[in-house]
C-alpha atoms as a PDB file:
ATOM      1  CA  UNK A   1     127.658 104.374  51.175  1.00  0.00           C
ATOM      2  CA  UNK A   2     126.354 106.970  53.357  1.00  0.00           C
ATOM      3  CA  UNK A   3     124.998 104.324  55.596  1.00  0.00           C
ATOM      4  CA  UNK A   4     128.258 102.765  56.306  1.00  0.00           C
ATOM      5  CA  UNK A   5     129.922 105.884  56.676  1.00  0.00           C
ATOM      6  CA  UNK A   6     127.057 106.291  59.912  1.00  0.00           C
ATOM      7  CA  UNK A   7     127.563 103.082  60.940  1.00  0.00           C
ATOM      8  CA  UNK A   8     131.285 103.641  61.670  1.00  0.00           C
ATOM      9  CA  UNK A   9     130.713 106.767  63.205  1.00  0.00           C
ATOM     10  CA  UNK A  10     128.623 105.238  65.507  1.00  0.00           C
ATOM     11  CA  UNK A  11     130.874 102.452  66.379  1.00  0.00           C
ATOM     12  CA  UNK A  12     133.042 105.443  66.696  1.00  0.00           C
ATOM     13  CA  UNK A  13     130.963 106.715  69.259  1.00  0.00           C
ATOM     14  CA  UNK A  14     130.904 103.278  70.946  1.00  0.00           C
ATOM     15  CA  UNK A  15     134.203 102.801  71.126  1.00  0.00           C
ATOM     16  CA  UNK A  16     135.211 106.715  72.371  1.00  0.00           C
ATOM     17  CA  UNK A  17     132.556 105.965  75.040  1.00  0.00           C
ATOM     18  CA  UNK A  18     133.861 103.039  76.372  1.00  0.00           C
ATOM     19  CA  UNK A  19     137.334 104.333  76.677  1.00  0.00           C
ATOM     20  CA  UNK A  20     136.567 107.588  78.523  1.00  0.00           C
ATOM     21  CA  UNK A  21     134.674 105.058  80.984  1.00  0.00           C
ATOM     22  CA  UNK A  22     137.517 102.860  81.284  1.00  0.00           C
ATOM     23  CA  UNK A  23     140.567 106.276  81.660  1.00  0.00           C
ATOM     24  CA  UNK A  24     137.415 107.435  84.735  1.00  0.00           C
ATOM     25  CA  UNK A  25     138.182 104.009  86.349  1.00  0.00           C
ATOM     26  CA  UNK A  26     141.502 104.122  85.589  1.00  0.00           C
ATOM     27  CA  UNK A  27     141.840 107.724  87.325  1.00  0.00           C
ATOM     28  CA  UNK A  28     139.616 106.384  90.053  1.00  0.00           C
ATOM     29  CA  UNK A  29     141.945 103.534  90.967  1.00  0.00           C
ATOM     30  CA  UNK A  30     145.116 105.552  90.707  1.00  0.00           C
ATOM     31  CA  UNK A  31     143.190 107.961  93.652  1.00  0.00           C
ATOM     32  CA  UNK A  32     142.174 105.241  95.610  1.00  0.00           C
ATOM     33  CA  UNK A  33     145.722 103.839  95.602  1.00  0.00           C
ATOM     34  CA  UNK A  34     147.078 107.040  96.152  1.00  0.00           C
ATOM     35  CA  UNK A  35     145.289 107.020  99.560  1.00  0.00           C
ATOM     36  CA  UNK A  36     145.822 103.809 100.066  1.00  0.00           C
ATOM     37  CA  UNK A  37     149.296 104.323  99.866  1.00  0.00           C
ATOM     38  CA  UNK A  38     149.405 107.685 102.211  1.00  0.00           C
ATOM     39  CA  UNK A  39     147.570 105.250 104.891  1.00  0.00           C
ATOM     40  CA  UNK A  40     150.165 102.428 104.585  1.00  0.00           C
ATOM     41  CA  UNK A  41     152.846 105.536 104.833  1.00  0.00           C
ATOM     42  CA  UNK A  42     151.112 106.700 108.547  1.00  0.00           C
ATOM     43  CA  UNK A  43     151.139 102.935 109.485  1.00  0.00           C
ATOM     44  CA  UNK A  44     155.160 101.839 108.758  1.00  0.00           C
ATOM     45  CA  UNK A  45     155.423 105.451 110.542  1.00  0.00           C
ATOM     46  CA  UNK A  46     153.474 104.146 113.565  1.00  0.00           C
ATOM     47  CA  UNK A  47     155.661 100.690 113.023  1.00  0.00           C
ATOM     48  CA  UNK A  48     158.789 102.581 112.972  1.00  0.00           C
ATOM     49  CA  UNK A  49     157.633 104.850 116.255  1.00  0.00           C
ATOM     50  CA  UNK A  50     156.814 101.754 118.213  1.00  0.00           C
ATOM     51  CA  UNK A  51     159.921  99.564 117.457  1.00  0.00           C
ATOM     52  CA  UNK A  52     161.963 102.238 119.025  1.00  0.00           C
ATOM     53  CA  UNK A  53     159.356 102.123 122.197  1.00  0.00           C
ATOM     54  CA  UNK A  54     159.978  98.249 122.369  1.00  0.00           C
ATOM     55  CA  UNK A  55     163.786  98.469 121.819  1.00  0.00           C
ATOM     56  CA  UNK A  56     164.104 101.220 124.550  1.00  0.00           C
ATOM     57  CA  UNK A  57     161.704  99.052 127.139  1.00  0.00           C
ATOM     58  CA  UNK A  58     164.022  95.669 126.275  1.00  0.00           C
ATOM     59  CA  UNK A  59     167.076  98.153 126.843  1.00  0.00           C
ATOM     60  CA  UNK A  60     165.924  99.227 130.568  1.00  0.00           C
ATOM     61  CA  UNK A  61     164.727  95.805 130.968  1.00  0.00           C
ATOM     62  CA  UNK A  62     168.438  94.185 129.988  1.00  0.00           C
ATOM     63  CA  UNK A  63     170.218  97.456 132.283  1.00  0.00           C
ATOM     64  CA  UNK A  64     168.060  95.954 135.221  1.00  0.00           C
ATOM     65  CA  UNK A  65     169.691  93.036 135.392  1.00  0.00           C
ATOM     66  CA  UNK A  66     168.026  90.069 137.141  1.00  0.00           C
ATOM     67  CA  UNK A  67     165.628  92.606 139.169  1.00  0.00           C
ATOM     68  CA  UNK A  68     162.173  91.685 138.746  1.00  0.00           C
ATOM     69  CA  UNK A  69     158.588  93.159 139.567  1.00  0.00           C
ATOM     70  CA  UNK A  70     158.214  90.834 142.453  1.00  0.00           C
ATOM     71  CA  UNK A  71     161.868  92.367 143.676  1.00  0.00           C
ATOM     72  CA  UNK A  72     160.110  95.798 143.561  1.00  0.00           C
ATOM     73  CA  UNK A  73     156.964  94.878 145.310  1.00  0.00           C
ATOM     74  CA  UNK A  74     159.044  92.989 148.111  1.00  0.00           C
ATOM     75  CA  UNK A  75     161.308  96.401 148.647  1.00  0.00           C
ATOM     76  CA  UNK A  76     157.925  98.100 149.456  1.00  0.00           C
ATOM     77  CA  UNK A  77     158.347  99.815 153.164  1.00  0.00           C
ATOM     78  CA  UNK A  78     154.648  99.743 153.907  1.00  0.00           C
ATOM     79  CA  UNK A  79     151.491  98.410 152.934  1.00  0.00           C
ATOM     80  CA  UNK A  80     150.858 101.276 151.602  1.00  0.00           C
ATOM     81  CA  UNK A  81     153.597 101.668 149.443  1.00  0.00           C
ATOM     82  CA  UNK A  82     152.988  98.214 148.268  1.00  0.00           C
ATOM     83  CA  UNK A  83     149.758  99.298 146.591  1.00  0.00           C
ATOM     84  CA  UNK A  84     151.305 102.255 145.205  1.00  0.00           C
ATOM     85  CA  UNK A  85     153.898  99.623 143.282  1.00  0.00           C
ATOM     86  CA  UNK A  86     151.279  97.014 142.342  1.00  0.00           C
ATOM     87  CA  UNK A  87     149.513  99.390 141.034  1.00  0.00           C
ATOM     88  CA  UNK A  88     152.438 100.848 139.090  1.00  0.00           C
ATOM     89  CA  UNK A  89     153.313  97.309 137.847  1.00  0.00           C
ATOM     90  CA  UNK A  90     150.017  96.445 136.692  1.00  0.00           C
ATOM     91  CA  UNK A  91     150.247  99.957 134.245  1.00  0.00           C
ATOM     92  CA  UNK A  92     153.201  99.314 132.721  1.00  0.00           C
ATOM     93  CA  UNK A  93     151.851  95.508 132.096  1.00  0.00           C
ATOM     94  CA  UNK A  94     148.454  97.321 130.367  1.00  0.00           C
ATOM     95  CA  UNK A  95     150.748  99.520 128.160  1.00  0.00           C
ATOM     96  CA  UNK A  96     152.991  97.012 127.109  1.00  0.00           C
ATOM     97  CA  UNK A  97     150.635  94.772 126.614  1.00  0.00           C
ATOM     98  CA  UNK A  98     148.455  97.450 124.256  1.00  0.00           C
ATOM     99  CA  UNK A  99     151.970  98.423 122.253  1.00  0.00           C
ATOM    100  CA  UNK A 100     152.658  94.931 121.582  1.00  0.00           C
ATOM    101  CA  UNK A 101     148.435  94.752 120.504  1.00  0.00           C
ATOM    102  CA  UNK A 102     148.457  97.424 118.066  1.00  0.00           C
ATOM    103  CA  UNK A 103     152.075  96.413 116.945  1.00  0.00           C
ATOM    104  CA  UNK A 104     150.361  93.604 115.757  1.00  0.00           C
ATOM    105  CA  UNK A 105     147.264  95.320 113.963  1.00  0.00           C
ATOM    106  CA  UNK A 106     149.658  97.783 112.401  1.00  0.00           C
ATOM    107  CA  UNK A 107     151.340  94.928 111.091  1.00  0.00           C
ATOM    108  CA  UNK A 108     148.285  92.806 109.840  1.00  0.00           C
ATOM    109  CA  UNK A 109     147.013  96.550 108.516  1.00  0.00           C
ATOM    110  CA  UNK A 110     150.759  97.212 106.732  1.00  0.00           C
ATOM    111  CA  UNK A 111     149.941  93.630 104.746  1.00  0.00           C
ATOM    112  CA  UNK A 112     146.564  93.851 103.542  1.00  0.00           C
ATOM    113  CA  UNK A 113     147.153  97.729 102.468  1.00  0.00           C
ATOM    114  CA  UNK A 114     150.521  96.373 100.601  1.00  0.00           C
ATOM    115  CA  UNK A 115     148.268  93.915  98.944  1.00  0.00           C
ATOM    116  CA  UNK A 116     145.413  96.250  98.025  1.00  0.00           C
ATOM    117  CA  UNK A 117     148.194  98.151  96.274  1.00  0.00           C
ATOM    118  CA  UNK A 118     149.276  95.294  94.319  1.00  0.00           C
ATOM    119  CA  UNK A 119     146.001  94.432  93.139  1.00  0.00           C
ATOM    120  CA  UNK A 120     145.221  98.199  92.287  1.00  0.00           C
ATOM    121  CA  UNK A 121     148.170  97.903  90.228  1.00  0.00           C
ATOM    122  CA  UNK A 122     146.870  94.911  88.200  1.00  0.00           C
ATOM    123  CA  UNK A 123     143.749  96.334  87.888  1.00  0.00           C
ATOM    124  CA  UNK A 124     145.279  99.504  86.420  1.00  0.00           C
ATOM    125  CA  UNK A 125     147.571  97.892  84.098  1.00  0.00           C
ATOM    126  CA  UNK A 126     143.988  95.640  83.195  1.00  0.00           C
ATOM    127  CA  UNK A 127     142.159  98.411  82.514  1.00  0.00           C
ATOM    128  CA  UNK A 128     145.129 100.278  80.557  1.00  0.00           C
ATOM    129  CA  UNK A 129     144.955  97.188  78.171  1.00  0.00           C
ATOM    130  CA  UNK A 130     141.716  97.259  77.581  1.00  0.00           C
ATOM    131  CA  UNK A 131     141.930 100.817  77.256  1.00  0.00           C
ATOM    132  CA  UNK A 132     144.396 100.530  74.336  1.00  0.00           C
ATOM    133  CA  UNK A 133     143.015  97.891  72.068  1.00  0.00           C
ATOM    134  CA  UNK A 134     140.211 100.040  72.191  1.00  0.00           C
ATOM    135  CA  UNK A 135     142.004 102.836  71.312  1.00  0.00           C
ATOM    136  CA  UNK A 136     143.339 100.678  68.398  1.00  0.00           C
ATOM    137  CA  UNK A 137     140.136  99.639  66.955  1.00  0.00           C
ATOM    138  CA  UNK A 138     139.016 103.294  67.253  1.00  0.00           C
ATOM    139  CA  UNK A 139     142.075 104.186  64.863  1.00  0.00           C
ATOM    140  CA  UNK A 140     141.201 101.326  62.502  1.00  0.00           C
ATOM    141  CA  UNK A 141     137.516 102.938  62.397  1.00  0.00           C
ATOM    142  CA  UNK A 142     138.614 106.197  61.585  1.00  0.00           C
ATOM    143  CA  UNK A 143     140.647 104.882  58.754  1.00  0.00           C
ATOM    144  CA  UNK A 144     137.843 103.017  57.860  1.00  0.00           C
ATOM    145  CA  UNK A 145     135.982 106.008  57.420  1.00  0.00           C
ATOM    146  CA  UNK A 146     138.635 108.229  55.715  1.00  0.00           C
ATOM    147  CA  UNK A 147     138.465 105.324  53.074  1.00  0.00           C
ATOM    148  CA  UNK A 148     134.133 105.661  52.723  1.00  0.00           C
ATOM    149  CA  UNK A 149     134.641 109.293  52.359  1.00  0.00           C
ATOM    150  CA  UNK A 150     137.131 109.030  49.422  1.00  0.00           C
ATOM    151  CA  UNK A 151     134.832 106.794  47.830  1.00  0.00           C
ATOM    152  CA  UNK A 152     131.662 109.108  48.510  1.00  0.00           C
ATOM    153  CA  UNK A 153     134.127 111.898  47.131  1.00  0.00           C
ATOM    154  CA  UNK A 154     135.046 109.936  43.674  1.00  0.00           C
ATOM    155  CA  UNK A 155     131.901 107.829  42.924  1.00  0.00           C
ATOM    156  CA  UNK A 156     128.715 110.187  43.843  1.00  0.00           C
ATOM    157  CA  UNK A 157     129.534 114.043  42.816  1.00  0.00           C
ATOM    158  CA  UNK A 158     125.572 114.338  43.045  1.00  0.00           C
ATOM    159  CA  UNK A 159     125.803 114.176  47.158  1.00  0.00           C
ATOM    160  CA  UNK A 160     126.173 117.861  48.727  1.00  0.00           C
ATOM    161  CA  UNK A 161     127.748 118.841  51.930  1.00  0.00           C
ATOM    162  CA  UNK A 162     124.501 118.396  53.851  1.00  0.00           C
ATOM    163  CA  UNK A 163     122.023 117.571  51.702  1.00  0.00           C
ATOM    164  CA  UNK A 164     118.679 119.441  51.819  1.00  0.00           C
ATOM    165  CA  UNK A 165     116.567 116.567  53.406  1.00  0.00           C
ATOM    166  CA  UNK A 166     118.972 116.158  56.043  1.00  0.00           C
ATOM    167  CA  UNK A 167     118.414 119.979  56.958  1.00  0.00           C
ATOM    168  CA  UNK A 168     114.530 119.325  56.721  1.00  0.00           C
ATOM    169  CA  UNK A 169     114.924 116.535  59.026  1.00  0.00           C
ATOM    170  CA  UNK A 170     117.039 118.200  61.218  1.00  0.00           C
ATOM    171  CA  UNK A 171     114.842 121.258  61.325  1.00  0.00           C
ATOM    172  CA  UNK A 172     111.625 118.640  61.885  1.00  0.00           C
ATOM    173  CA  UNK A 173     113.852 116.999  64.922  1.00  0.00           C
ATOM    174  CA  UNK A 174     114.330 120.252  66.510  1.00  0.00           C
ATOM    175  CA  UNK A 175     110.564 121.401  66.223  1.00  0.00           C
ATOM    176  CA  UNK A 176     109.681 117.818  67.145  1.00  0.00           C
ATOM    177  CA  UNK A 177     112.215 117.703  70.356  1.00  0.00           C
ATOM    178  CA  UNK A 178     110.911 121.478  71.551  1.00  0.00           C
ATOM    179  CA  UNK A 179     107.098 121.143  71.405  1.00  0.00           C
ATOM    180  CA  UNK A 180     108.165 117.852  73.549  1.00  0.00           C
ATOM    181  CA  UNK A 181     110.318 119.874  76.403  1.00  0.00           C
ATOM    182  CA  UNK A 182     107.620 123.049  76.216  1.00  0.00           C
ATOM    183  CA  UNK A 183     105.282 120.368  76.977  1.00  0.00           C
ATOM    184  CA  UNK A 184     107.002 118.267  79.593  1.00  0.00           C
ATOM    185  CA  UNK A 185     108.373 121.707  81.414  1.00  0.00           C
ATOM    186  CA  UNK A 186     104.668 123.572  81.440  1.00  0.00           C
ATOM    187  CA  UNK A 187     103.876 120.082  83.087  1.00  0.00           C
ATOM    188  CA  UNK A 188     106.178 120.343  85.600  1.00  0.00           C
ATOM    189  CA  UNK A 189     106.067 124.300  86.197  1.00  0.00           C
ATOM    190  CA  UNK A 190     109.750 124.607  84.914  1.00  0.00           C
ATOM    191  CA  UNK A 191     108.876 126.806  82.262  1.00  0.00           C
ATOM    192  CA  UNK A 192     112.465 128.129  80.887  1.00  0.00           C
ATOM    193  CA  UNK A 193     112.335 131.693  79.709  1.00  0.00           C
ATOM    194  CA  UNK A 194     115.191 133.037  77.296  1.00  0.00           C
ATOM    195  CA  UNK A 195     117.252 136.193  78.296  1.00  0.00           C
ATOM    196  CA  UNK A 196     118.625 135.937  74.416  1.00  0.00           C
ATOM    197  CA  UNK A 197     116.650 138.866  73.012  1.00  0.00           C
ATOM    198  CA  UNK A 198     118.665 139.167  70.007  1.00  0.00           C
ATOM    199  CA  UNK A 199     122.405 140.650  68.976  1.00  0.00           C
ATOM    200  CA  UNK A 200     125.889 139.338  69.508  1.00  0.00           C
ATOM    201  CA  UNK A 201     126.490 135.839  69.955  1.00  0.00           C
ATOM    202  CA  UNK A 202     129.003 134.096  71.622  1.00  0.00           C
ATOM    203  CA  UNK A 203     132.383 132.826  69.449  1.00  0.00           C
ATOM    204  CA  UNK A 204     131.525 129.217  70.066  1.00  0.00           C
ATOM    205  CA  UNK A 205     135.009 127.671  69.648  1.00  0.00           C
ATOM    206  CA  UNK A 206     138.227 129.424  71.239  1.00  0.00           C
ATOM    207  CA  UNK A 207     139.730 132.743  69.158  1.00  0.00           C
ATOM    208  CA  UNK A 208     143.039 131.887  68.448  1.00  0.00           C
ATOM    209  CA  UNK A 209     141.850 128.250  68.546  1.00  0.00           C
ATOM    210  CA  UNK A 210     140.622 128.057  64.100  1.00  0.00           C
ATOM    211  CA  UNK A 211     140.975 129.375  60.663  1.00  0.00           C
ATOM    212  CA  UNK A 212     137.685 129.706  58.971  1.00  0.00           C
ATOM    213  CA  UNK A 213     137.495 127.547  56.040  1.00  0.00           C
ATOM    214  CA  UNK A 214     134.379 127.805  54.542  1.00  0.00           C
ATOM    215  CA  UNK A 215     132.015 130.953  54.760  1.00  0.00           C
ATOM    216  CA  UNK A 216     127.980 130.732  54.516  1.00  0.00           C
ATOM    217  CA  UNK A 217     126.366 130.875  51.155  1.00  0.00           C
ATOM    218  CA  UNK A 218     127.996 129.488  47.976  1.00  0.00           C
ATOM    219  CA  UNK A 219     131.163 127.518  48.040  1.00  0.00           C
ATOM    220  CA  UNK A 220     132.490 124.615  46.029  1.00  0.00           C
ATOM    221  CA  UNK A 221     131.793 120.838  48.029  1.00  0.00           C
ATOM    222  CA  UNK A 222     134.105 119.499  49.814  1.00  0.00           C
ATOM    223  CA  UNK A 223     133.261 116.029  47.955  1.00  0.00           C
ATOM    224  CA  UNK A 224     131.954 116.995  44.359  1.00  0.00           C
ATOM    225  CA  UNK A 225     133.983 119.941  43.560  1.00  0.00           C
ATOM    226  CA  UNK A 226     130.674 121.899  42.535  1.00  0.00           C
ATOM    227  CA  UNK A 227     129.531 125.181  43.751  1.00  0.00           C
ATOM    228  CA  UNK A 228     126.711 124.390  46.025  1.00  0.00           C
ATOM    229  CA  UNK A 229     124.791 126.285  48.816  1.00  0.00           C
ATOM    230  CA  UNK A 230     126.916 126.249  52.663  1.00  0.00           C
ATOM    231  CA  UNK A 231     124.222 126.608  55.079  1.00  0.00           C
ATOM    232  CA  UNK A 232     126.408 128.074  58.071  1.00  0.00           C
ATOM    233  CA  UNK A 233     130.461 128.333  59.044  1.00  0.00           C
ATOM    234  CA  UNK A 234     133.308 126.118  58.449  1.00  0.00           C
ATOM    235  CA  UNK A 235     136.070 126.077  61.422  1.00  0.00           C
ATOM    236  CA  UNK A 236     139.032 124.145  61.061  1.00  0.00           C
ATOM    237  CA  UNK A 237     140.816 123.163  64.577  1.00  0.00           C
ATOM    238  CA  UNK A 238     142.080 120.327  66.206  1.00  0.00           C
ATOM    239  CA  UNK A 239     140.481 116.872  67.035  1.00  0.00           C
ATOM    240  CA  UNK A 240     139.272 118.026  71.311  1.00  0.00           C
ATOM    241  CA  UNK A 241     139.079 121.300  70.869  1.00  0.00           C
ATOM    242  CA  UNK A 242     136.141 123.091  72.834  1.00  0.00           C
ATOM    243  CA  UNK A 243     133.181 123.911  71.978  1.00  0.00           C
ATOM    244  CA  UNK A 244     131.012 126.221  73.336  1.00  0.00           C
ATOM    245  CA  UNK A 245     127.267 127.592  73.215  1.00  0.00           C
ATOM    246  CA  UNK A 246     126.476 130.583  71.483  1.00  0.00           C
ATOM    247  CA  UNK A 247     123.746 131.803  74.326  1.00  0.00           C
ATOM    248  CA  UNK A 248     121.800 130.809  76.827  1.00  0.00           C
ATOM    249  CA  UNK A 249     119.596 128.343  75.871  1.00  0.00           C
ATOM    250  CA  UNK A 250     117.772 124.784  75.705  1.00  0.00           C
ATOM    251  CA  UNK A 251     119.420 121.826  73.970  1.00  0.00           C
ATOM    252  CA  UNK A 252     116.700 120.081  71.355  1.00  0.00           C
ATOM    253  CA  UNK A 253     119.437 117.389  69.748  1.00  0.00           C
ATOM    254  CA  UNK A 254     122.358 115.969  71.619  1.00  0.00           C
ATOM    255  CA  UNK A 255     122.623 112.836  68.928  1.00  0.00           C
ATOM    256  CA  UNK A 256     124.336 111.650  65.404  1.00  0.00           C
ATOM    257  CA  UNK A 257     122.191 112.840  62.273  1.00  0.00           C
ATOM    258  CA  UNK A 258     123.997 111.269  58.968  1.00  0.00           C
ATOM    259  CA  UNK A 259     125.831 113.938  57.386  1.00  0.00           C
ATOM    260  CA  UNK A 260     126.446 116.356  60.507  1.00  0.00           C
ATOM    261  CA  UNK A 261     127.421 113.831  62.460  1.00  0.00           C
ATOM    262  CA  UNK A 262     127.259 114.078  65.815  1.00  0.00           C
ATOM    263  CA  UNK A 263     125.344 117.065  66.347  1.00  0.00           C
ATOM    264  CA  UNK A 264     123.963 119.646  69.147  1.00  0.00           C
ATOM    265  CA  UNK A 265     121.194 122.224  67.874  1.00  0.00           C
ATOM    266  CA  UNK A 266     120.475 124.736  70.975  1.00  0.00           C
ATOM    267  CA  UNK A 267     117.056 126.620  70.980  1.00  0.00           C
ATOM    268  CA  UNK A 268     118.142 130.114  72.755  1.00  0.00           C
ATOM    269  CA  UNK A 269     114.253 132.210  71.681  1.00  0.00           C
ATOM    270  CA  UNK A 270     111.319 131.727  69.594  1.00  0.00           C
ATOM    271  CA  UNK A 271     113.294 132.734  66.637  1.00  0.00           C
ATOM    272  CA  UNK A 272     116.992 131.861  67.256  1.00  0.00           C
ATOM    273  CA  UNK A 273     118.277 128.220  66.864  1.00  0.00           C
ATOM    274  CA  UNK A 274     121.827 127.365  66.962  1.00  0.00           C
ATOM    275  CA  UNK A 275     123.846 123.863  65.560  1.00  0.00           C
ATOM    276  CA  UNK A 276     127.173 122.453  65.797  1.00  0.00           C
ATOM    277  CA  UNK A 277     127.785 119.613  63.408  1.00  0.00           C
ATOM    278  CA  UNK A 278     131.057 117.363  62.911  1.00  0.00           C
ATOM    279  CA  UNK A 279     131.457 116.508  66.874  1.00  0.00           C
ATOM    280  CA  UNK A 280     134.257 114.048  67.728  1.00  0.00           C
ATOM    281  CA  UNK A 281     133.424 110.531  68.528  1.00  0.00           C
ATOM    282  CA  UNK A 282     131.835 110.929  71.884  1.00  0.00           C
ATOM    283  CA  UNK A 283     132.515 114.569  72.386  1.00  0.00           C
ATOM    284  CA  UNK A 284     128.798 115.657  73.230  1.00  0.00           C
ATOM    285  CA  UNK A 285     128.630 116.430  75.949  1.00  0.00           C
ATOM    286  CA  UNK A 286     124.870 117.397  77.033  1.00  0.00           C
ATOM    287  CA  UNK A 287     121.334 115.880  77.020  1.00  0.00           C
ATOM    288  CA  UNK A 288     118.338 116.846  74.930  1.00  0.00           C
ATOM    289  CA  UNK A 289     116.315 119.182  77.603  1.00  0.00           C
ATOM    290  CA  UNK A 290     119.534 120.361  78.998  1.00  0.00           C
ATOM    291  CA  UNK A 291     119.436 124.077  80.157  1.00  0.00           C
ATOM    292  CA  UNK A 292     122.856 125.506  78.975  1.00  0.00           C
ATOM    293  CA  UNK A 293     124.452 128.882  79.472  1.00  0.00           C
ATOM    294  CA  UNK A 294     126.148 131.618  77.059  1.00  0.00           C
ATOM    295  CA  UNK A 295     130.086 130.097  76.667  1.00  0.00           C
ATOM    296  CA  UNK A 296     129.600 127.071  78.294  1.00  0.00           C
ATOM    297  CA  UNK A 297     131.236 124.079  77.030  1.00  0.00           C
ATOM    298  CA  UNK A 298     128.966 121.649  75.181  1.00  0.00           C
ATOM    299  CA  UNK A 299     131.366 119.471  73.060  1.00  0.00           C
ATOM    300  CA  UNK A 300     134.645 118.987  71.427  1.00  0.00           C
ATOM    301  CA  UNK A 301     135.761 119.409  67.797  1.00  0.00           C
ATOM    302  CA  UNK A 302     135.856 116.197  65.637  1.00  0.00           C
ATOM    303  CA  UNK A 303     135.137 114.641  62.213  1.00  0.00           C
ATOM    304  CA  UNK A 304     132.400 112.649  61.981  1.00  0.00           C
ATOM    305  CA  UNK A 305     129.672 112.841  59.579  1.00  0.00           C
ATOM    306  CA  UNK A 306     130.410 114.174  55.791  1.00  0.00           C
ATOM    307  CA  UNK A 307     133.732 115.672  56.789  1.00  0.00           C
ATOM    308  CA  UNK A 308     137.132 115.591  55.647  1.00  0.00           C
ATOM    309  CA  UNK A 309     139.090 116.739  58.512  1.00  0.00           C
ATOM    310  CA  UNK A 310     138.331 117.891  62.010  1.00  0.00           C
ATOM    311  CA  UNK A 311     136.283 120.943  62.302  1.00  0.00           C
ATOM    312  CA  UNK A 312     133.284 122.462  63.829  1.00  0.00           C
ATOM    313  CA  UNK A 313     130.228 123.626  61.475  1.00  0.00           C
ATOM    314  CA  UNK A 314     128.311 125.796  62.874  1.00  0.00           C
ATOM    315  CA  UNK A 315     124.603 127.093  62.149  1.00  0.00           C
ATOM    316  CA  UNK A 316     122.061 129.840  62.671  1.00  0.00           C
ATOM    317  CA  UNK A 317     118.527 129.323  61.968  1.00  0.00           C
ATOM    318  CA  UNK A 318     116.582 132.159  62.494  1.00  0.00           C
ATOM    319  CA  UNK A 319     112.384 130.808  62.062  1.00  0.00           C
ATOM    320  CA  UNK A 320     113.820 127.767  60.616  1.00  0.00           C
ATOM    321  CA  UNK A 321     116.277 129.533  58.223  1.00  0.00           C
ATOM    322  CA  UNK A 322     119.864 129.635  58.088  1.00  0.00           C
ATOM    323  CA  UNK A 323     121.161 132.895  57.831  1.00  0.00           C
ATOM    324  CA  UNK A 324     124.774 134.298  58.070  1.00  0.00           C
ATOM    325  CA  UNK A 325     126.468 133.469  62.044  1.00  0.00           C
ATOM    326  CA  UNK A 326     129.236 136.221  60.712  1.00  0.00           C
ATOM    327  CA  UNK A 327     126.114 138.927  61.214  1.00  0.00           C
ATOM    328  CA  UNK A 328     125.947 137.271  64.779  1.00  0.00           C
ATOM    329  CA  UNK A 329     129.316 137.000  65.518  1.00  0.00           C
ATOM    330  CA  UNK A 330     131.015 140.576  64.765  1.00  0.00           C
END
C-alpha cells in the first residue's frame, strides 16, 4: 500500500513538472507576442505616417496641373540653372522612389508580424490545453491518493507517521550524500565552511502563514490513532506556501523518500541538520550540493508522502538526533 501511495506521488511529481514547463512556455510566448505586437504597432504607425506623405505628394502633383519635370527643366534660364533643376528632379525621384520601397517592406513586415501573432495565439491556446488535461490528471492523482491514505489509515494501525527505518534511511542518505559533496568540494578547492555556530534558527515557513498542529515528542498518529513518538513539527498551511531554510547551509537530499515525501534535509555544521518533509508535487526547488542561505526559499508546502492534508514537517537533527526545533525557534 505504501508503495502505491509513492508511486502516485511520483506521478504527482511528473505531472506538476510538466505543467510548470508548459505555464514557462506559455509565459514565454505571451512575451514574445507582446513584442511582437509593439513592433507591428511602430510599423502601421510608419504605414499611417507615410500614406499621408503619398497623399500630400499626389495632392501637389494633381494642384500642378499638366506641368511636368521636363516643363521645369525647359523654364531653366541658364545652363547652369538647368543642372541645379536636374539635379533637384532626380532627388525628389530617389525619395519617392525609397517611400514607395519601404511602403512596401512595411507592408510585407505588417503581414508576416500579423501572422506570427496568429500562430502565437494557437500555440498558446495549444499549450493551455495541454496544460489543463494535465492539470486534470494531477487532480485525479491526488484523489487517488486521498483514497490509499484512507485505506493505510483503516487497514494497517501498525504503520507510524514516519516509521523508524525510514528515519534510519534518511539519516544514512544524508551521511551518504555529505561524505560525497565534502569529497567532491575538497576536490575542487570549494570547501564550504558554515557561519551556523549554533542558536536561533530561522522560522522556515511565513509567521502568520500556519497553525502548529503537531508538537515534537509524543502525539497520537495521524493514521492509527495511537500515541507514538513525532520526531520534529507539524505546520498546517496552504498547498504553495513558502518554504524557507532554517540557516545557511548545504542541501544533502532534494528527492521523494516514502513517507516524507518529497523531502529537503539541509546540513548547516558538523552537528546541525535540518528536514522539511510533505513538499508539494514538484515544489523542491534546489539540488543536492546546493549552497543555500538563512531564509531563502527552498520549496513550497504540499501533501505528499504519509500526510493527510497540506503541511510542512519540519526536523532538527542534532549528531543524527532529532531534538525539539521549538528550542531553535524561540
Amino acid at each position: 500500500m505504501t508503495f502505491t501511495l509513492m508511486v502516485i506521488d511520483l506521478r504527482r511529481n511528473e505531472l506538476q513538472t510538466k505543467i510548470d514547463r508548459l505555464e514557462k512556455r506559455i509565459a514565454l510566448t505571451k512575451q514574445q507576442m507582446e513584442q511582437i505586437q509593439k513592433e507591428l504597432d511602430q510599423v502601421s504607425e510608419r504605414i499611417i505616417k507615410r500614406e499621408s506623405v503619398l497623399r500630400a505628394r499626389v495632392k501637389a502633383m494633381y494642384e500642378q496641373g499638366s506641368t511636368t519635370y521636363l516643363d521645369v527643366l525647359l523654364g531653366s534660364e541658364s545652363f547652369g540653372e538647368f543642372l541645379l533643376r536636374l539635379q533637384a528632379i532626380q532627388m525628389i525621384i530617389d525619395q519617392d522612389q525609397r517611400i514607395l520601397e519601404d511602403h512596401q517592406k512595411d507592408k510585407a513586415q505588417l503581414q508576416q508580424k500579423e501572422e506570427k501573432i496568429k500562430a502565437s495565439l494557437l500555440v498558446i491556446e495549444s499549450l493551455m490545453e495541454e496544460s489543463e488535461n494535465l492539470k486534470i490528471a494531477l487532480d485525479q492523482q491526488y484523489k487517488k491518493s486521498m483514497l490509499v491514505k484512507a485505506a493505510l489509515k483503516e487497514q494497517q494501525e501498525q504503520l507510524s507517521d514516519i516509521r523508524e527505518e525510514e528515519e534510519q534511511a534518511l539519516l544514512q542518505l544524508i551521511a551518504a550524500e555529505s561524505k560525497k559533496i565534502a569529497e567532491t568540494r575538497l576536490k575542487s578547492k570549494n570547501v564550504h565552511t558554515s557561519t551556523y555556530t549554533g542558536g536561533q534558527l530561522f522560522l522556515p515557513l511565513p509567521p502568520s502563514s500556519y497553525r502548529l498542529t503537531s508538537s515534537f515528542g509524543e502525539r497520537k498518529d495521524p493514521f492509527t490513532g495511537k500515541s507514538s513518538g513525532h520526531n520534529g513539527l507539524d505546520m498546517a498551511a496552504p498547498k504553495g506556501t513558502d518554504i524557507y531554510a532554517a540557516e545557511d547551509g548545504v542541501v544533502t537530499v532534494a528527492s521523494y523518500l516514502r513517507g516524507y515525501g518529497n523531502v529537503i534535509a539541509i546540513k548547516h555544521n558538523e552537528e546541525i541538520t535540518t528536514l522539511y518533509a510533505h513538499i508539494r508535487e514538484g515544489g523542491i526547488m534546489v539540488k543536492v550540493g546546493q549552497t543555500v542561505k538563512r531564509g531563502e526559499k527552498i520549496a513550497e508546502v504540499g501533501s505528499t508522502g504519509r500526510s493527510t492534508g497540506n503541511h510542512l514537517h519540519f526536523t532538527v537533527y542534532k549528531n543524527g538526533q532529532p531534538v525539539n526545533p521549538s528550542e531553535y525557534l524561540r
